[in-house]
C-alpha atoms as a PDB file:
ATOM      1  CA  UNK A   1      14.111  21.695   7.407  1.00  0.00           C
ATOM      2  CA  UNK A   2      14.108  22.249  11.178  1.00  0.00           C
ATOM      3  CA  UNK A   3      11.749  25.239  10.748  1.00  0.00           C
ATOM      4  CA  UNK A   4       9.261  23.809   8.638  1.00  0.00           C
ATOM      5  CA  UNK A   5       9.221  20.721  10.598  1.00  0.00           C
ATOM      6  CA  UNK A   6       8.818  22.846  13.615  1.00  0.00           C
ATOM      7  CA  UNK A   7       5.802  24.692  12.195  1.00  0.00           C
ATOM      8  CA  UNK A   8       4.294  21.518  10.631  1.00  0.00           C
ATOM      9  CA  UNK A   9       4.171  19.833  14.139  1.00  0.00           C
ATOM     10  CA  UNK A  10       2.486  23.089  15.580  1.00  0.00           C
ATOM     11  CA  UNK A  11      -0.292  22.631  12.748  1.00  0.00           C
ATOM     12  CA  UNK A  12      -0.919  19.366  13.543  1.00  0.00           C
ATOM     13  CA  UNK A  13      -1.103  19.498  17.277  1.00  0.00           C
ATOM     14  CA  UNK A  14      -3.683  22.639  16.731  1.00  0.00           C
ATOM     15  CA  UNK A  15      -5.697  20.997  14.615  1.00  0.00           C
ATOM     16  CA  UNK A  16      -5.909  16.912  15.768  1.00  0.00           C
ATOM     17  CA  UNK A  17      -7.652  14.711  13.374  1.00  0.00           C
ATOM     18  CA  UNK A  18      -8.959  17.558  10.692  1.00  0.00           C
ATOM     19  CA  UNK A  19      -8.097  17.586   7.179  1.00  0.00           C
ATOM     20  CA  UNK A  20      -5.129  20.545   6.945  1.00  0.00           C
ATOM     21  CA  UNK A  21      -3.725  21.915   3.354  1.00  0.00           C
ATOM     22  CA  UNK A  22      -0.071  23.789   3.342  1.00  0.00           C
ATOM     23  CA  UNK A  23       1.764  25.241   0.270  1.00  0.00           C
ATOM     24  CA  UNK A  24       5.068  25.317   0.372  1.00  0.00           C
ATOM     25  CA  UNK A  25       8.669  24.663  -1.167  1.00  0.00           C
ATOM     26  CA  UNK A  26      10.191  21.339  -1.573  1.00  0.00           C
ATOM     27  CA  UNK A  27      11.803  21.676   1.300  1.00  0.00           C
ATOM     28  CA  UNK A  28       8.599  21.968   3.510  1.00  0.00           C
ATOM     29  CA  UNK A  29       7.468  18.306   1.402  1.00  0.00           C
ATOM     30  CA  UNK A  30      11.351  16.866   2.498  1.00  0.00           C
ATOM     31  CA  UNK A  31      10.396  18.255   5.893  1.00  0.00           C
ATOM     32  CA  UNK A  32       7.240  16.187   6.286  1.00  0.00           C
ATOM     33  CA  UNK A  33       8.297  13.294   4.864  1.00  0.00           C
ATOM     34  CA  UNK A  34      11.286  13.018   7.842  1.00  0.00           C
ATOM     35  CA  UNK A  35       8.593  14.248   9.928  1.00  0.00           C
ATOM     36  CA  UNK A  36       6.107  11.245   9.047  1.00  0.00           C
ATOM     37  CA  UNK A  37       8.490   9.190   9.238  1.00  0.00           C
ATOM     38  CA  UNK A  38      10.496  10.125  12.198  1.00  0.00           C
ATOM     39  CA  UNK A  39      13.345  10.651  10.776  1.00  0.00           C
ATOM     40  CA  UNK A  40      16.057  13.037  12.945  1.00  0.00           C
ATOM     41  CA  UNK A  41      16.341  16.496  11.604  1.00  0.00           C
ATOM     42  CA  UNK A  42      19.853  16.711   9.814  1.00  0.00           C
ATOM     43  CA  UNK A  43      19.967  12.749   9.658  1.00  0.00           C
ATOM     44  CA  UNK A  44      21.375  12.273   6.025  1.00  0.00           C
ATOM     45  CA  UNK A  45      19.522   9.602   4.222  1.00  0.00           C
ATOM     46  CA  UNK A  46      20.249   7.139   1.193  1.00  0.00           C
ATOM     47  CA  UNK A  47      18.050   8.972  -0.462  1.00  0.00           C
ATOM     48  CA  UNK A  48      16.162  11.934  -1.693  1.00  0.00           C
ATOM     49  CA  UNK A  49      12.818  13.074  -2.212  1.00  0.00           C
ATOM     50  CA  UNK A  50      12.358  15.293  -4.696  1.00  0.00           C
ATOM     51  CA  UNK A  51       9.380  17.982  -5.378  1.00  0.00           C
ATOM     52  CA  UNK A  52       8.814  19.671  -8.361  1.00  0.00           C
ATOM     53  CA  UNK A  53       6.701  23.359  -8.881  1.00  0.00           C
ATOM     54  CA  UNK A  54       3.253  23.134  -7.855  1.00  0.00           C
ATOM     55  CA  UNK A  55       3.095  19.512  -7.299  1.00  0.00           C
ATOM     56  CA  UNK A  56       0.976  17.925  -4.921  1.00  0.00           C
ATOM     57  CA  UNK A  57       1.706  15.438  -2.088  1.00  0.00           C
ATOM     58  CA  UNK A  58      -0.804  14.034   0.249  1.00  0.00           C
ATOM     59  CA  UNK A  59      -0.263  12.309   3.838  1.00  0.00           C
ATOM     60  CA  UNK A  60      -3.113  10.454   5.284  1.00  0.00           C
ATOM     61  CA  UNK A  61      -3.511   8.797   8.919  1.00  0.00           C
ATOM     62  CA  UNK A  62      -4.656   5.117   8.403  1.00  0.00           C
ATOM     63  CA  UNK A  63      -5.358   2.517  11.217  1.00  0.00           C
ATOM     64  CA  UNK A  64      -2.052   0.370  11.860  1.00  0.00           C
ATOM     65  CA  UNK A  65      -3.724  -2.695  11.147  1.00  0.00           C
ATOM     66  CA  UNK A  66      -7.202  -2.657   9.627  1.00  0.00           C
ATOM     67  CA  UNK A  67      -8.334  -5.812  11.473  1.00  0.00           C
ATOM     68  CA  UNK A  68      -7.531  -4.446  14.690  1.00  0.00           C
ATOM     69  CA  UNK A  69      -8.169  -0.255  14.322  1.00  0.00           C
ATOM     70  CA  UNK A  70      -7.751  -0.152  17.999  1.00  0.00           C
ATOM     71  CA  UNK A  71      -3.903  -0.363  17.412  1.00  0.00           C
ATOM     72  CA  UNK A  72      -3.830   3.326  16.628  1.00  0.00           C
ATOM     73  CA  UNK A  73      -2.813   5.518  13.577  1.00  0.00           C
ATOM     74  CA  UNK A  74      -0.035   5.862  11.179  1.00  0.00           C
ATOM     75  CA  UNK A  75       1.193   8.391   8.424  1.00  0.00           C
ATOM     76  CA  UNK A  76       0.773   7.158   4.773  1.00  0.00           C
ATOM     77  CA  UNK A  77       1.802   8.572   1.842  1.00  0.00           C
ATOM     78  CA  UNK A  78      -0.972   8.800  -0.645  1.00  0.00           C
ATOM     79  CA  UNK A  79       0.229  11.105  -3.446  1.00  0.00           C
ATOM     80  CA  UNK A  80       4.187  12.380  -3.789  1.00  0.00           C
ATOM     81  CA  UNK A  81       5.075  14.909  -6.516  1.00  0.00           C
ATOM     82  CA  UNK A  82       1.597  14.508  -8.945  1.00  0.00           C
ATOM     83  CA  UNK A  83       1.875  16.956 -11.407  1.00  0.00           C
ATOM     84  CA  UNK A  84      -1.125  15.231 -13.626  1.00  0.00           C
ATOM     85  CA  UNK A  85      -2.813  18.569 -12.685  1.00  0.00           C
ATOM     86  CA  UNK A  86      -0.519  20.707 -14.594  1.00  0.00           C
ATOM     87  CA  UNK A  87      -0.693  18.267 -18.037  1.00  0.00           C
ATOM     88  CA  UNK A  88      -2.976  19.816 -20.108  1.00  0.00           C
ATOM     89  CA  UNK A  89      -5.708  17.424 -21.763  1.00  0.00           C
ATOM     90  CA  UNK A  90      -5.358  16.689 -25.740  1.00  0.00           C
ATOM     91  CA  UNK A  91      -8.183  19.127 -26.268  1.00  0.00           C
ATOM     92  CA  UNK A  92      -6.925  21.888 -24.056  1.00  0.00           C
ATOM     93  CA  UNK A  93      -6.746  25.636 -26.347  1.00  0.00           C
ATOM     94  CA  UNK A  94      -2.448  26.393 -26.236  1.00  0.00           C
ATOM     95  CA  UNK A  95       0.701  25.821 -27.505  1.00  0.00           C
ATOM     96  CA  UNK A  96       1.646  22.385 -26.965  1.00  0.00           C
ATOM     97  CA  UNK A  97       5.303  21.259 -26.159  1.00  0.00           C
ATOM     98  CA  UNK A  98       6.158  17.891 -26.794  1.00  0.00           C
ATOM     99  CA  UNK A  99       9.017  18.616 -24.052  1.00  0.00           C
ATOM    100  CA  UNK A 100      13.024  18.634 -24.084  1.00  0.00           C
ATOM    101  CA  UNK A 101      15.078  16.197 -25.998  1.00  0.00           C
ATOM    102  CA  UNK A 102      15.028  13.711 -23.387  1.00  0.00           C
ATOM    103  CA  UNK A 103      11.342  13.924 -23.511  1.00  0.00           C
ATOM    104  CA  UNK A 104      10.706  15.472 -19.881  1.00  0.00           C
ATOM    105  CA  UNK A 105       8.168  18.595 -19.821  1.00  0.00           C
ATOM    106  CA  UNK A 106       8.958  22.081 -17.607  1.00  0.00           C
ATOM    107  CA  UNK A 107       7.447  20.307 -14.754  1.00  0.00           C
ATOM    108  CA  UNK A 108       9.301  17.403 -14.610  1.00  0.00           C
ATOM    109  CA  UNK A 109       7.509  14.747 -15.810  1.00  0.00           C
ATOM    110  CA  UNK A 110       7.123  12.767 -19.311  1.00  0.00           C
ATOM    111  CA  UNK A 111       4.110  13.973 -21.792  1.00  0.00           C
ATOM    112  CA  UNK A 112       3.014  17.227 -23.085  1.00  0.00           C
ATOM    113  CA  UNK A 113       2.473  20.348 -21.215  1.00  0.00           C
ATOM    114  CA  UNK A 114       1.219  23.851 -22.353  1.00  0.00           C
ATOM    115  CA  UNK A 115       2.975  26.960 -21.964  1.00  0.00           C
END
């Protein structure tokens, strides 16, 4: 986590304010969540955060308070782990899977995915 935290910090202080897009393992999402929220690298928490393949997670800066934008910026977590991207629609061309017995698809999530 110390690594991608490292090299998450470096993007962000290269490019200040603009919109940035990395790909990466689930450990590179666990490493910006402690980064966001400035949490000490190798601090164990109560809980975990968990990312499955291909999923998407987006941070966004927002104003502190919106009455008073002056206040400065903080990190907010817009999207964690969507995988609506990978569900294919009802009229989608595949093989359908209605998903394991417990009703989960490969990704992770509850519906119907194609292979």
């Amino acid at each position: 986590l110390a690594r991608a935290r490292a090299a998450l910090t470096t993007i962000l202080q290269a490019h200040p304010g603009d919109r940035i897009l990395t790909i990466g393992h689930g450990e590179t999402v666990t490493a910006a969540h402690h980064l966001f929220l400035d949490i000490e690298p190798g601090q164990m928490l109560p809980l975990a955060f968990t990312a499955d393949q291909a999923s998407i997670t987006t941070w966004r800066q927002q104003p502190i308070s919106w009455l008073r934008p002056d206040d400065g910026l903080r990190w907010a977590l817009h999207r964690h782990n969507d995988v609506a991207h990978l569900i294919a629609p009802p009229w989608a061309p595949g093989k359908v899977d209605a998903g394991d017995e417990h009703g989960l698809s490969p990704f992770g999530v509850r519906g119907r995915a194609v292979r």
